[in-house]
C-alpha atoms as a PDB file:
ATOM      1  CA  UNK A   1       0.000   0.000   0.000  1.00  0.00           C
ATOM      2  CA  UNK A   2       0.902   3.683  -0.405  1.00  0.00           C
ATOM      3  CA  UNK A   3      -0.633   6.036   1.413  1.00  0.00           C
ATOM      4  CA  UNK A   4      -0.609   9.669   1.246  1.00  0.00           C
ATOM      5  CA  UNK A   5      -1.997  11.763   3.934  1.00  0.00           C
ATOM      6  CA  UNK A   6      -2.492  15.407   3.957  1.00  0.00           C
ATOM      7  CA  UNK A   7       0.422  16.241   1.555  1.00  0.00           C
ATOM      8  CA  UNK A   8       1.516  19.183   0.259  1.00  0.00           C
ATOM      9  CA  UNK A   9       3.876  20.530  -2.193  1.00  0.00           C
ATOM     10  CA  UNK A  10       4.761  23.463  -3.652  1.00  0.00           C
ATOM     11  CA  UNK A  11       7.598  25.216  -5.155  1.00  0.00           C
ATOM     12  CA  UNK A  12       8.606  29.090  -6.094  1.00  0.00           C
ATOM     13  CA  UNK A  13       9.314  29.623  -9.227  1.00  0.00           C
ATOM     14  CA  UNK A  14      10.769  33.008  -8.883  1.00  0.00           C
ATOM     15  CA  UNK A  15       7.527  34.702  -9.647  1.00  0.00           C
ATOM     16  CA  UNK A  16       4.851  32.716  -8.261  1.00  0.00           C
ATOM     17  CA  UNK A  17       4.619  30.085  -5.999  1.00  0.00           C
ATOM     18  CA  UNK A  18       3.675  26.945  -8.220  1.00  0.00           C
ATOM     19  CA  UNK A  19       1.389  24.490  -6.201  1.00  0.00           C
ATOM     20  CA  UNK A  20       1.527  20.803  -7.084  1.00  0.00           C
ATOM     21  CA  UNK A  21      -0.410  19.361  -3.758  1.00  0.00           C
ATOM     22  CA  UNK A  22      -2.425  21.128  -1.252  1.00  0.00           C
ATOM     23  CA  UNK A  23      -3.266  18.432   1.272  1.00  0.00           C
ATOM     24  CA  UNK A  24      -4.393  15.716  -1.118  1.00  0.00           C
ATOM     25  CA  UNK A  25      -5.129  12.560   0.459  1.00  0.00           C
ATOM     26  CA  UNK A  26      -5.236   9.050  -1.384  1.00  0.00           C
ATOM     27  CA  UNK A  27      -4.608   5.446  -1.024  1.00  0.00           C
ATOM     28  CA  UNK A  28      -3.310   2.904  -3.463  1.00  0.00           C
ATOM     29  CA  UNK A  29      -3.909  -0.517  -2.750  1.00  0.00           C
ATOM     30  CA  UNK A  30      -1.622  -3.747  -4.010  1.00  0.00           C
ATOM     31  CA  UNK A  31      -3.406  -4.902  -6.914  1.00  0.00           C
ATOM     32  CA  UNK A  32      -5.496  -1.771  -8.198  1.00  0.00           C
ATOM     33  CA  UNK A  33      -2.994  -0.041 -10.315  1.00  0.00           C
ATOM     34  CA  UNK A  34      -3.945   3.809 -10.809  1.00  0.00           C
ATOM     35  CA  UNK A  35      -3.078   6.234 -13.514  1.00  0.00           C
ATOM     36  CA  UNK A  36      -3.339   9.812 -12.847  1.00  0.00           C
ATOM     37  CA  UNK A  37      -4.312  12.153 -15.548  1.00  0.00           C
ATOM     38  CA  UNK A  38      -2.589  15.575 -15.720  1.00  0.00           C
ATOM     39  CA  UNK A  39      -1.768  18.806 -18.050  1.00  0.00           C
ATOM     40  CA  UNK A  40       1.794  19.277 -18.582  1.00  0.00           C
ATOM     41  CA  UNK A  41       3.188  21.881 -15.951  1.00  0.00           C
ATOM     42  CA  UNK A  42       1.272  20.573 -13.280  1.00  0.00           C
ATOM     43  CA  UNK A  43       3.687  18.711 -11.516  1.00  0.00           C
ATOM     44  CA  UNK A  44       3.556  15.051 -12.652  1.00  0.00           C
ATOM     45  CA  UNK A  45       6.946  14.092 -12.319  1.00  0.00           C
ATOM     46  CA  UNK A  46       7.607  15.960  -8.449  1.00  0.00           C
ATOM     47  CA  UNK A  47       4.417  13.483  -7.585  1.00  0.00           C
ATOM     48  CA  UNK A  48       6.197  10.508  -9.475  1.00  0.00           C
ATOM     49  CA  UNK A  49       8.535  11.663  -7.272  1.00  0.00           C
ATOM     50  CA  UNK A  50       7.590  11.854  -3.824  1.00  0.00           C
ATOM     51  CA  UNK A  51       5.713   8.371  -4.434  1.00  0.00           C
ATOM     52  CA  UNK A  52       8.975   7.228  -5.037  1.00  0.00           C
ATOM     53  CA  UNK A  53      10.861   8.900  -1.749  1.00  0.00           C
ATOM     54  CA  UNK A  54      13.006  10.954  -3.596  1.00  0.00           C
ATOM     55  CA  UNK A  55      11.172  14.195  -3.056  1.00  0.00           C
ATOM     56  CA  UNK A  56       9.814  15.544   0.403  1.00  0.00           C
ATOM     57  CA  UNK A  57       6.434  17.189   0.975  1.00  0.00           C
ATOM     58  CA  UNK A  58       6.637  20.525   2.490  1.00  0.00           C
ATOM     59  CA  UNK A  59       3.662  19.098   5.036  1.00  0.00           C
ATOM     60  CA  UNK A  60       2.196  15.147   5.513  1.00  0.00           C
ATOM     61  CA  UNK A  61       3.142  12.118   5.393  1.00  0.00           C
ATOM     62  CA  UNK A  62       3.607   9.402   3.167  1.00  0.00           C
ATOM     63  CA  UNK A  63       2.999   6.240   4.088  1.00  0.00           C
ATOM     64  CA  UNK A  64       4.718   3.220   2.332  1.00  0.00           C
ATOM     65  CA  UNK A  65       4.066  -0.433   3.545  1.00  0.00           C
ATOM     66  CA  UNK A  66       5.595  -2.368   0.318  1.00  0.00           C
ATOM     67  CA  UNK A  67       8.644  -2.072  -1.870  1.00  0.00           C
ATOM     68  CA  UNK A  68       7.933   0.755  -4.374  1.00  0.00           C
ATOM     69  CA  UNK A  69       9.945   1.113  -7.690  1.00  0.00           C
ATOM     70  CA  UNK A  70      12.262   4.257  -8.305  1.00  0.00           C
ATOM     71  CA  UNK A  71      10.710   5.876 -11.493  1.00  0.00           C
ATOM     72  CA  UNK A  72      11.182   4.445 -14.794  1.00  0.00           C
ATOM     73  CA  UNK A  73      13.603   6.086 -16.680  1.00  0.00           C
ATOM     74  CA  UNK A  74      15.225   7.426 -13.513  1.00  0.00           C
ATOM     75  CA  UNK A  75      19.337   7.882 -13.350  1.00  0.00           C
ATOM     76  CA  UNK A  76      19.571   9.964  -9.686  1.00  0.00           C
ATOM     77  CA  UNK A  77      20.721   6.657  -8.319  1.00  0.00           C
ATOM     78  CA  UNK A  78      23.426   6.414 -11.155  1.00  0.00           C
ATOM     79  CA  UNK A  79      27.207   7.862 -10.131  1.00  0.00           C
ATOM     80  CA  UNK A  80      28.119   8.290 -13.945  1.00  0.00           C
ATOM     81  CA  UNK A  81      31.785   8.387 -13.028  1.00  0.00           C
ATOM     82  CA  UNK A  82      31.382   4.533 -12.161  1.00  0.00           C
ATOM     83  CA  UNK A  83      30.591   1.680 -14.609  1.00  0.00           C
ATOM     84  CA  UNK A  84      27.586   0.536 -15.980  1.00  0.00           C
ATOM     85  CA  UNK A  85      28.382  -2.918 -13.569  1.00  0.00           C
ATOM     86  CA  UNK A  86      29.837  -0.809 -10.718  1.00  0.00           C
ATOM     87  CA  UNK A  87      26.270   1.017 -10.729  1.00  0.00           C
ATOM     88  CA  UNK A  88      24.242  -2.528 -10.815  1.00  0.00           C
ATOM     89  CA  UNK A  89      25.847  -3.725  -8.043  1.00  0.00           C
ATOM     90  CA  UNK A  90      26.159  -0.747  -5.758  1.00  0.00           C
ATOM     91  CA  UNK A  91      22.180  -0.121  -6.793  1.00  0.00           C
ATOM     92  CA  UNK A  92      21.348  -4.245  -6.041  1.00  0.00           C
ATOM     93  CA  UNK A  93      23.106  -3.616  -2.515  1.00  0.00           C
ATOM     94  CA  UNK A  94      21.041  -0.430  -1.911  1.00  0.00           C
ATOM     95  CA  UNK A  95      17.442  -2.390  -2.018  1.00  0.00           C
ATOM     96  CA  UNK A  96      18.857  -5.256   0.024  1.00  0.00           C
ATOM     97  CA  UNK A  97      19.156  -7.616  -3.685  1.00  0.00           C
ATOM     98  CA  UNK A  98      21.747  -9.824  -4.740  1.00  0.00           C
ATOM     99  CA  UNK A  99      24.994  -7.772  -6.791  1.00  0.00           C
ATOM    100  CA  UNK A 100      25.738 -10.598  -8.978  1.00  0.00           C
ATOM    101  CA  UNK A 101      22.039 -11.194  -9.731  1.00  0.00           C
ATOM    102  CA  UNK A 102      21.358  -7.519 -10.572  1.00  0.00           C
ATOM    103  CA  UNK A 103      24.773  -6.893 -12.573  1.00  0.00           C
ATOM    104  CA  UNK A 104      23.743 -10.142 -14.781  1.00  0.00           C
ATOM    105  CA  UNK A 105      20.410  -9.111 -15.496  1.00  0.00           C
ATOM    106  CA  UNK A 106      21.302  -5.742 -16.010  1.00  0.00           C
ATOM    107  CA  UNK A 107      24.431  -6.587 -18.509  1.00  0.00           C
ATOM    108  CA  UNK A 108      22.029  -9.257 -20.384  1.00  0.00           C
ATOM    109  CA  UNK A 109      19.131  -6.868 -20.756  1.00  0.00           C
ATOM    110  CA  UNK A 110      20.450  -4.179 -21.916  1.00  0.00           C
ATOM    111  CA  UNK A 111      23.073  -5.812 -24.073  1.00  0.00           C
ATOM    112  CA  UNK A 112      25.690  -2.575 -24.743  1.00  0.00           C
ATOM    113  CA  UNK A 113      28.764  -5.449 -25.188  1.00  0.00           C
ATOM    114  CA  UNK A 114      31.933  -3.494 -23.287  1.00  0.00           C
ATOM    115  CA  UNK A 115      30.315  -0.344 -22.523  1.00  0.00           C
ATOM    116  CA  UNK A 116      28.852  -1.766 -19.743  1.00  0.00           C
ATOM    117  CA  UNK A 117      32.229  -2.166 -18.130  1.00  0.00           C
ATOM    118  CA  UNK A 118      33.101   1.641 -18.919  1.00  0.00           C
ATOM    119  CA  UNK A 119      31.785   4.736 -16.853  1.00  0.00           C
ATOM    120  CA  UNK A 120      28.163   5.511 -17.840  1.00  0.00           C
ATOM    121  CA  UNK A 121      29.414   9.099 -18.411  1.00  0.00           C
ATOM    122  CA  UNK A 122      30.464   7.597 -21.660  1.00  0.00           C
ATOM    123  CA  UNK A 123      27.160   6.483 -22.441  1.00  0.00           C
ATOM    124  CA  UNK A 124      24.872   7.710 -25.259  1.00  0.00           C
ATOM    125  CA  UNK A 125      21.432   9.198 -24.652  1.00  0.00           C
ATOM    126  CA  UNK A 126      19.925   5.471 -25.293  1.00  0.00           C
ATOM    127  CA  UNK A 127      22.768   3.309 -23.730  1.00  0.00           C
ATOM    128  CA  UNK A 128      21.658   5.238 -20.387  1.00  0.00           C
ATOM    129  CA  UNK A 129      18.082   4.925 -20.938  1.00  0.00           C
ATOM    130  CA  UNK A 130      18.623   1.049 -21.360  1.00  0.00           C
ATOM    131  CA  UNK A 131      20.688   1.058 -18.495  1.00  0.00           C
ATOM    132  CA  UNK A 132      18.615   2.720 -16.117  1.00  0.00           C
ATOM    133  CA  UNK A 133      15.779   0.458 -17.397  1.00  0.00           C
ATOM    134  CA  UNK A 134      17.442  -2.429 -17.191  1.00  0.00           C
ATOM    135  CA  UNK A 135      18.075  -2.184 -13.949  1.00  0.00           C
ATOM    136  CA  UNK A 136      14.533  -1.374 -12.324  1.00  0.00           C
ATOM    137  CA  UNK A 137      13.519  -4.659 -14.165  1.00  0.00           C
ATOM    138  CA  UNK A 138      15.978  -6.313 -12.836  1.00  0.00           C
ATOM    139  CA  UNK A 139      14.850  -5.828  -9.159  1.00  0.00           C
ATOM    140  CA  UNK A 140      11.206  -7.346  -8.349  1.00  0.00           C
ATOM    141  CA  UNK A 141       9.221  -4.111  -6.473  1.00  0.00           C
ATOM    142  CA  UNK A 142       5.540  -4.594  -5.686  1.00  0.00           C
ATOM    143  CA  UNK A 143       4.339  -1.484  -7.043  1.00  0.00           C
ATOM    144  CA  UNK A 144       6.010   0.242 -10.396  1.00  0.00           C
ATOM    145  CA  UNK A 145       5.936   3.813 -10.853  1.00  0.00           C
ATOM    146  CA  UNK A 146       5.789   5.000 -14.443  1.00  0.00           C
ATOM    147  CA  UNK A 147       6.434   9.021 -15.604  1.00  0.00           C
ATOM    148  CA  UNK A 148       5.210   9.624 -18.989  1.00  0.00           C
ATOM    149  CA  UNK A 149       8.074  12.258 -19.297  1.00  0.00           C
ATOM    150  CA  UNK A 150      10.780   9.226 -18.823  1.00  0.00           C
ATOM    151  CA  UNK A 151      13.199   8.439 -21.764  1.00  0.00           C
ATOM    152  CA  UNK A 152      12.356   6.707 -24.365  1.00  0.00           C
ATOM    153  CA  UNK A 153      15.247   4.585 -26.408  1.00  0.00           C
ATOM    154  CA  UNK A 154      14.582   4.042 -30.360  1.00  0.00           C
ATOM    155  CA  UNK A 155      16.493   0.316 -30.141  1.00  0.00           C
ATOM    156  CA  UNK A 156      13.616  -1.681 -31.240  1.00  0.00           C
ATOM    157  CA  UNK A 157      14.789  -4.883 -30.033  1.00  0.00           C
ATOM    158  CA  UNK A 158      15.304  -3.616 -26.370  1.00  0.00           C
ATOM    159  CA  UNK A 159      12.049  -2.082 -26.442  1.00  0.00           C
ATOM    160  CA  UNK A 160      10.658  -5.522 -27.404  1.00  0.00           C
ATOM    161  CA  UNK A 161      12.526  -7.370 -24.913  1.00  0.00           C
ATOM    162  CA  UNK A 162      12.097  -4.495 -21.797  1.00  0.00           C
ATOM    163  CA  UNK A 163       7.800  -4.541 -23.170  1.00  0.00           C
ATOM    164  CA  UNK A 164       8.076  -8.524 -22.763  1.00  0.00           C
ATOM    165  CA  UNK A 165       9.431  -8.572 -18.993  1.00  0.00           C
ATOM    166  CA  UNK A 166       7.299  -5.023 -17.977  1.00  0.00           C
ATOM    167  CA  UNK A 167       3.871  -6.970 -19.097  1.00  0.00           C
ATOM    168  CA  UNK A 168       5.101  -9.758 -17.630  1.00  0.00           C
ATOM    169  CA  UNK A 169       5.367  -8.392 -14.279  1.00  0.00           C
ATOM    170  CA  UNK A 170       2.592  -5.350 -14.693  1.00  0.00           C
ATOM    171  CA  UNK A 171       0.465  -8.784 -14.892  1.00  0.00           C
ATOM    172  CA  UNK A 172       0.782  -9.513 -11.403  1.00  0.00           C
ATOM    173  CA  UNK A 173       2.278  -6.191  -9.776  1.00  0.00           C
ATOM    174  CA  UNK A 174       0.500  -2.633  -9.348  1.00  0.00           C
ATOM    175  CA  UNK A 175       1.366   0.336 -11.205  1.00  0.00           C
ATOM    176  CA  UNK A 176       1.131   3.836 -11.229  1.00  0.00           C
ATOM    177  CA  UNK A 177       1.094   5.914 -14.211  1.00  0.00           C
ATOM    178  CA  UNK A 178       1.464   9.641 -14.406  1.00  0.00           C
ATOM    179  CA  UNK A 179       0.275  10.991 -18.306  1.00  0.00           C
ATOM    180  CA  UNK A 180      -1.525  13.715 -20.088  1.00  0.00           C
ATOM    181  CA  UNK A 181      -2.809  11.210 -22.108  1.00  0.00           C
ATOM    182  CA  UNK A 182      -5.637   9.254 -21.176  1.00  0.00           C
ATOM    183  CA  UNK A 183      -4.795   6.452 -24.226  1.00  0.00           C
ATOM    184  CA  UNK A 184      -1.989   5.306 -22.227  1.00  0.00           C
ATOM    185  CA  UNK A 185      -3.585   4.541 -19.167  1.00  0.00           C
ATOM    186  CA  UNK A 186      -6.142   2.531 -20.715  1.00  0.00           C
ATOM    187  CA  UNK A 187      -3.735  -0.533 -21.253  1.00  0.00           C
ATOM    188  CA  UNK A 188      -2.204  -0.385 -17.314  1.00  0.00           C
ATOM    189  CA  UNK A 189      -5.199   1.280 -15.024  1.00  0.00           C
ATOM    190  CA  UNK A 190      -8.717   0.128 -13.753  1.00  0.00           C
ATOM    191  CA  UNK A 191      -9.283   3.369 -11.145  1.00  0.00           C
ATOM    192  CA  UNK A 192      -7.899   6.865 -12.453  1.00  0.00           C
ATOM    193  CA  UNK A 193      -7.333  10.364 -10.963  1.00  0.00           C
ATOM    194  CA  UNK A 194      -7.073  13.668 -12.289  1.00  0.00           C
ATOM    195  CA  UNK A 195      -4.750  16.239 -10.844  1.00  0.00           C
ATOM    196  CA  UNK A 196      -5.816  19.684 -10.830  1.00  0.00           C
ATOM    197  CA  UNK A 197      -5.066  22.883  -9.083  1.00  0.00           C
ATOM    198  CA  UNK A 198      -3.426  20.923  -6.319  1.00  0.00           C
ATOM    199  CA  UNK A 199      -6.087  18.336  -5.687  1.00  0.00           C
ATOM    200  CA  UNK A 200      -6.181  14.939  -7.006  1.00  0.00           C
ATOM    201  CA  UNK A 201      -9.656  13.491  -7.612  1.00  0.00           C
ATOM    202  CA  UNK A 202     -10.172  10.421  -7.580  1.00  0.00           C
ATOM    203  CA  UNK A 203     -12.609   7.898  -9.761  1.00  0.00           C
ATOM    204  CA  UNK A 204     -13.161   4.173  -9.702  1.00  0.00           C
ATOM    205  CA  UNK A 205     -12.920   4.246 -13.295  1.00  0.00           C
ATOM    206  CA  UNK A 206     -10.897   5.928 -16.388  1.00  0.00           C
ATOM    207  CA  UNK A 207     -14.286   6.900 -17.661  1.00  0.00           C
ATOM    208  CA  UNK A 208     -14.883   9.207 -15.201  1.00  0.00           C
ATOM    209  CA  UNK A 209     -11.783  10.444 -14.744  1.00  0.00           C
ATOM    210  CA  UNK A 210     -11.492  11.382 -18.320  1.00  0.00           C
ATOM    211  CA  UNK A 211     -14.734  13.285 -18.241  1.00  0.00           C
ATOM    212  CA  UNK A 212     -13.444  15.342 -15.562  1.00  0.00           C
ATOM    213  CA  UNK A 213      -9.979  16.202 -17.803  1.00  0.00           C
ATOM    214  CA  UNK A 214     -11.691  16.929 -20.672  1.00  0.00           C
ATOM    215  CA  UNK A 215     -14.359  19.058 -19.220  1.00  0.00           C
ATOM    216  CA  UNK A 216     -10.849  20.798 -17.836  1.00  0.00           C
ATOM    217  CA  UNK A 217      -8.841  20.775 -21.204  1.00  0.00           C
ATOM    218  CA  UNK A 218     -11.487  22.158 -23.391  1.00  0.00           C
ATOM    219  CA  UNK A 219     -14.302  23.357 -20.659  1.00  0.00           C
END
Protein backbone atom coordinates (compact mmCIF):
# COMPACT_ATOMS: atom_id res chain seq x y z
CA UNK A 1 0.00 0.00 0.00
CA UNK A 2 0.90 3.68 -0.41
CA UNK A 3 -0.63 6.04 1.41
CA UNK A 4 -0.61 9.67 1.25
CA UNK A 5 -2.00 11.76 3.93
CA UNK A 6 -2.49 15.41 3.96
CA UNK A 7 0.42 16.24 1.56
CA UNK A 8 1.52 19.18 0.26
CA UNK A 9 3.88 20.53 -2.19
CA UNK A 10 4.76 23.46 -3.65
CA UNK A 11 7.60 25.22 -5.16
CA UNK A 12 8.61 29.09 -6.09
CA UNK A 13 9.31 29.62 -9.23
CA UNK A 14 10.77 33.01 -8.88
CA UNK A 15 7.53 34.70 -9.65
CA UNK A 16 4.85 32.72 -8.26
CA UNK A 17 4.62 30.08 -6.00
CA UNK A 18 3.67 26.94 -8.22
CA UNK A 19 1.39 24.49 -6.20
CA UNK A 20 1.53 20.80 -7.08
CA UNK A 21 -0.41 19.36 -3.76
CA UNK A 22 -2.42 21.13 -1.25
CA UNK A 23 -3.27 18.43 1.27
CA UNK A 24 -4.39 15.72 -1.12
CA UNK A 25 -5.13 12.56 0.46
CA UNK A 26 -5.24 9.05 -1.38
CA UNK A 27 -4.61 5.45 -1.02
CA UNK A 28 -3.31 2.90 -3.46
CA UNK A 29 -3.91 -0.52 -2.75
CA UNK A 30 -1.62 -3.75 -4.01
CA UNK A 31 -3.41 -4.90 -6.91
CA UNK A 32 -5.50 -1.77 -8.20
CA UNK A 33 -2.99 -0.04 -10.31
CA UNK A 34 -3.95 3.81 -10.81
CA UNK A 35 -3.08 6.23 -13.51
CA UNK A 36 -3.34 9.81 -12.85
CA UNK A 37 -4.31 12.15 -15.55
CA UNK A 38 -2.59 15.58 -15.72
CA UNK A 39 -1.77 18.81 -18.05
CA UNK A 40 1.79 19.28 -18.58
CA UNK A 41 3.19 21.88 -15.95
CA UNK A 42 1.27 20.57 -13.28
CA UNK A 43 3.69 18.71 -11.52
CA UNK A 44 3.56 15.05 -12.65
CA UNK A 45 6.95 14.09 -12.32
CA UNK A 46 7.61 15.96 -8.45
CA UNK A 47 4.42 13.48 -7.58
CA UNK A 48 6.20 10.51 -9.48
CA UNK A 49 8.53 11.66 -7.27
CA UNK A 50 7.59 11.85 -3.82
CA UNK A 51 5.71 8.37 -4.43
CA UNK A 52 8.98 7.23 -5.04
CA UNK A 53 10.86 8.90 -1.75
CA UNK A 54 13.01 10.95 -3.60
CA UNK A 55 11.17 14.20 -3.06
CA UNK A 56 9.81 15.54 0.40
CA UNK A 57 6.43 17.19 0.98
CA UNK A 58 6.64 20.52 2.49
CA UNK A 59 3.66 19.10 5.04
CA UNK A 60 2.20 15.15 5.51
CA UNK A 61 3.14 12.12 5.39
CA UNK A 62 3.61 9.40 3.17
CA UNK A 63 3.00 6.24 4.09
CA UNK A 64 4.72 3.22 2.33
CA UNK A 65 4.07 -0.43 3.54
CA UNK A 66 5.60 -2.37 0.32
CA UNK A 67 8.64 -2.07 -1.87
CA UNK A 68 7.93 0.75 -4.37
CA UNK A 69 9.95 1.11 -7.69
CA UNK A 70 12.26 4.26 -8.31
CA UNK A 71 10.71 5.88 -11.49
CA UNK A 72 11.18 4.45 -14.79
CA UNK A 73 13.60 6.09 -16.68
CA UNK A 74 15.23 7.43 -13.51
CA UNK A 75 19.34 7.88 -13.35
CA UNK A 76 19.57 9.96 -9.69
CA UNK A 77 20.72 6.66 -8.32
CA UNK A 78 23.43 6.41 -11.15
CA UNK A 79 27.21 7.86 -10.13
CA UNK A 80 28.12 8.29 -13.94
CA UNK A 81 31.78 8.39 -13.03
CA UNK A 82 31.38 4.53 -12.16
CA UNK A 83 30.59 1.68 -14.61
CA UNK A 84 27.59 0.54 -15.98
CA UNK A 85 28.38 -2.92 -13.57
CA UNK A 86 29.84 -0.81 -10.72
CA UNK A 87 26.27 1.02 -10.73
CA UNK A 88 24.24 -2.53 -10.81
CA UNK A 89 25.85 -3.72 -8.04
CA UNK A 90 26.16 -0.75 -5.76
CA UNK A 91 22.18 -0.12 -6.79
CA UNK A 92 21.35 -4.25 -6.04
CA UNK A 93 23.11 -3.62 -2.52
CA UNK A 94 21.04 -0.43 -1.91
CA UNK A 95 17.44 -2.39 -2.02
CA UNK A 96 18.86 -5.26 0.02
CA UNK A 97 19.16 -7.62 -3.68
CA UNK A 98 21.75 -9.82 -4.74
CA UNK A 99 24.99 -7.77 -6.79
CA UNK A 100 25.74 -10.60 -8.98
CA UNK A 101 22.04 -11.19 -9.73
CA UNK A 102 21.36 -7.52 -10.57
CA UNK A 103 24.77 -6.89 -12.57
CA UNK A 104 23.74 -10.14 -14.78
CA UNK A 105 20.41 -9.11 -15.50
CA UNK A 106 21.30 -5.74 -16.01
CA UNK A 107 24.43 -6.59 -18.51
CA UNK A 108 22.03 -9.26 -20.38
CA UNK A 109 19.13 -6.87 -20.76
CA UNK A 110 20.45 -4.18 -21.92
CA UNK A 111 23.07 -5.81 -24.07
CA UNK A 112 25.69 -2.58 -24.74
CA UNK A 113 28.76 -5.45 -25.19
CA UNK A 114 31.93 -3.49 -23.29
CA UNK A 115 30.31 -0.34 -22.52
CA UNK A 116 28.85 -1.77 -19.74
CA UNK A 117 32.23 -2.17 -18.13
CA UNK A 118 33.10 1.64 -18.92
CA UNK A 119 31.78 4.74 -16.85
CA UNK A 120 28.16 5.51 -17.84
CA UNK A 121 29.41 9.10 -18.41
CA UNK A 122 30.46 7.60 -21.66
CA UNK A 123 27.16 6.48 -22.44
CA UNK A 124 24.87 7.71 -25.26
CA UNK A 125 21.43 9.20 -24.65
CA UNK A 126 19.92 5.47 -25.29
CA UNK A 127 22.77 3.31 -23.73
CA UNK A 128 21.66 5.24 -20.39
CA UNK A 129 18.08 4.92 -20.94
CA UNK A 130 18.62 1.05 -21.36
CA UNK A 131 20.69 1.06 -18.49
CA UNK A 132 18.62 2.72 -16.12
CA UNK A 133 15.78 0.46 -17.40
CA UNK A 134 17.44 -2.43 -17.19
CA UNK A 135 18.07 -2.18 -13.95
CA UNK A 136 14.53 -1.37 -12.32
CA UNK A 137 13.52 -4.66 -14.17
CA UNK A 138 15.98 -6.31 -12.84
CA UNK A 139 14.85 -5.83 -9.16
CA UNK A 140 11.21 -7.35 -8.35
CA UNK A 141 9.22 -4.11 -6.47
CA UNK A 142 5.54 -4.59 -5.69
CA UNK A 143 4.34 -1.48 -7.04
CA UNK A 144 6.01 0.24 -10.40
CA UNK A 145 5.94 3.81 -10.85
CA UNK A 146 5.79 5.00 -14.44
CA UNK A 147 6.43 9.02 -15.60
CA UNK A 148 5.21 9.62 -18.99
CA UNK A 149 8.07 12.26 -19.30
CA UNK A 150 10.78 9.23 -18.82
CA UNK A 151 13.20 8.44 -21.76
CA UNK A 152 12.36 6.71 -24.36
CA UNK A 153 15.25 4.58 -26.41
CA UNK A 154 14.58 4.04 -30.36
CA UNK A 155 16.49 0.32 -30.14
CA UNK A 156 13.62 -1.68 -31.24
CA UNK A 157 14.79 -4.88 -30.03
CA UNK A 158 15.30 -3.62 -26.37
CA UNK A 159 12.05 -2.08 -26.44
CA UNK A 160 10.66 -5.52 -27.40
CA UNK A 161 12.53 -7.37 -24.91
CA UNK A 162 12.10 -4.49 -21.80
CA UNK A 163 7.80 -4.54 -23.17
CA UNK A 164 8.08 -8.52 -22.76
CA UNK A 165 9.43 -8.57 -18.99
CA UNK A 166 7.30 -5.02 -17.98
CA UNK A 167 3.87 -6.97 -19.10
CA UNK A 168 5.10 -9.76 -17.63
CA UNK A 169 5.37 -8.39 -14.28
CA UNK A 170 2.59 -5.35 -14.69
CA UNK A 171 0.46 -8.78 -14.89
CA UNK A 172 0.78 -9.51 -11.40
CA UNK A 173 2.28 -6.19 -9.78
CA UNK A 174 0.50 -2.63 -9.35
CA UNK A 175 1.37 0.34 -11.21
CA UNK A 176 1.13 3.84 -11.23
CA UNK A 177 1.09 5.91 -14.21
CA UNK A 178 1.46 9.64 -14.41
CA UNK A 179 0.28 10.99 -18.31
CA UNK A 180 -1.52 13.71 -20.09
CA UNK A 181 -2.81 11.21 -22.11
CA UNK A 182 -5.64 9.25 -21.18
CA UNK A 183 -4.80 6.45 -24.23
CA UNK A 184 -1.99 5.31 -22.23
CA UNK A 185 -3.58 4.54 -19.17
CA UNK A 186 -6.14 2.53 -20.72
CA UNK A 187 -3.74 -0.53 -21.25
CA UNK A 188 -2.20 -0.39 -17.31
CA UNK A 189 -5.20 1.28 -15.02
CA UNK A 190 -8.72 0.13 -13.75
CA UNK A 191 -9.28 3.37 -11.14
CA UNK A 192 -7.90 6.87 -12.45
CA UNK A 193 -7.33 10.36 -10.96
CA UNK A 194 -7.07 13.67 -12.29
CA UNK A 195 -4.75 16.24 -10.84
CA UNK A 196 -5.82 19.68 -10.83
CA UNK A 197 -5.07 22.88 -9.08
CA UNK A 198 -3.43 20.92 -6.32
CA UNK A 199 -6.09 18.34 -5.69
CA UNK A 200 -6.18 14.94 -7.01
CA UNK A 201 -9.66 13.49 -7.61
CA UNK A 202 -10.17 10.42 -7.58
CA UNK A 203 -12.61 7.90 -9.76
CA UNK A 204 -13.16 4.17 -9.70
CA UNK A 205 -12.92 4.25 -13.30
CA UNK A 206 -10.90 5.93 -16.39
CA UNK A 207 -14.29 6.90 -17.66
CA UNK A 208 -14.88 9.21 -15.20
CA UNK A 209 -11.78 10.44 -14.74
CA UNK A 210 -11.49 11.38 -18.32
CA UNK A 211 -14.73 13.28 -18.24
CA UNK A 212 -13.44 15.34 -15.56
CA UNK A 213 -9.98 16.20 -17.80
CA UNK A 214 -11.69 16.93 -20.67
CA UNK A 215 -14.36 19.06 -19.22
CA UNK A 216 -10.85 20.80 -17.84
CA UNK A 217 -8.84 20.77 -21.20
CA UNK A 218 -11.49 22.16 -23.39
CA UNK A 219 -14.30 23.36 -20.66
Amino acid sequence: MLEFSNVSKSFWTGVQRKVILDRASFRVELGNSLGILARNGTGKTTLINMMAGLEKPDEGEIIRTCRVSFPLGFMGGVNPRHTGMENARFIARLYGLDPDYVEAFSRWMCDIGEYFDMPVATYSRGMKSRFSMSLMLAMDFDLYLIDEGMPSTTDVEFNRKAGEILKERLEKTTVIIVSHKPKVLEKFCRSAAVLQDGKLHMFDTLEEAKRLYDYEMHG
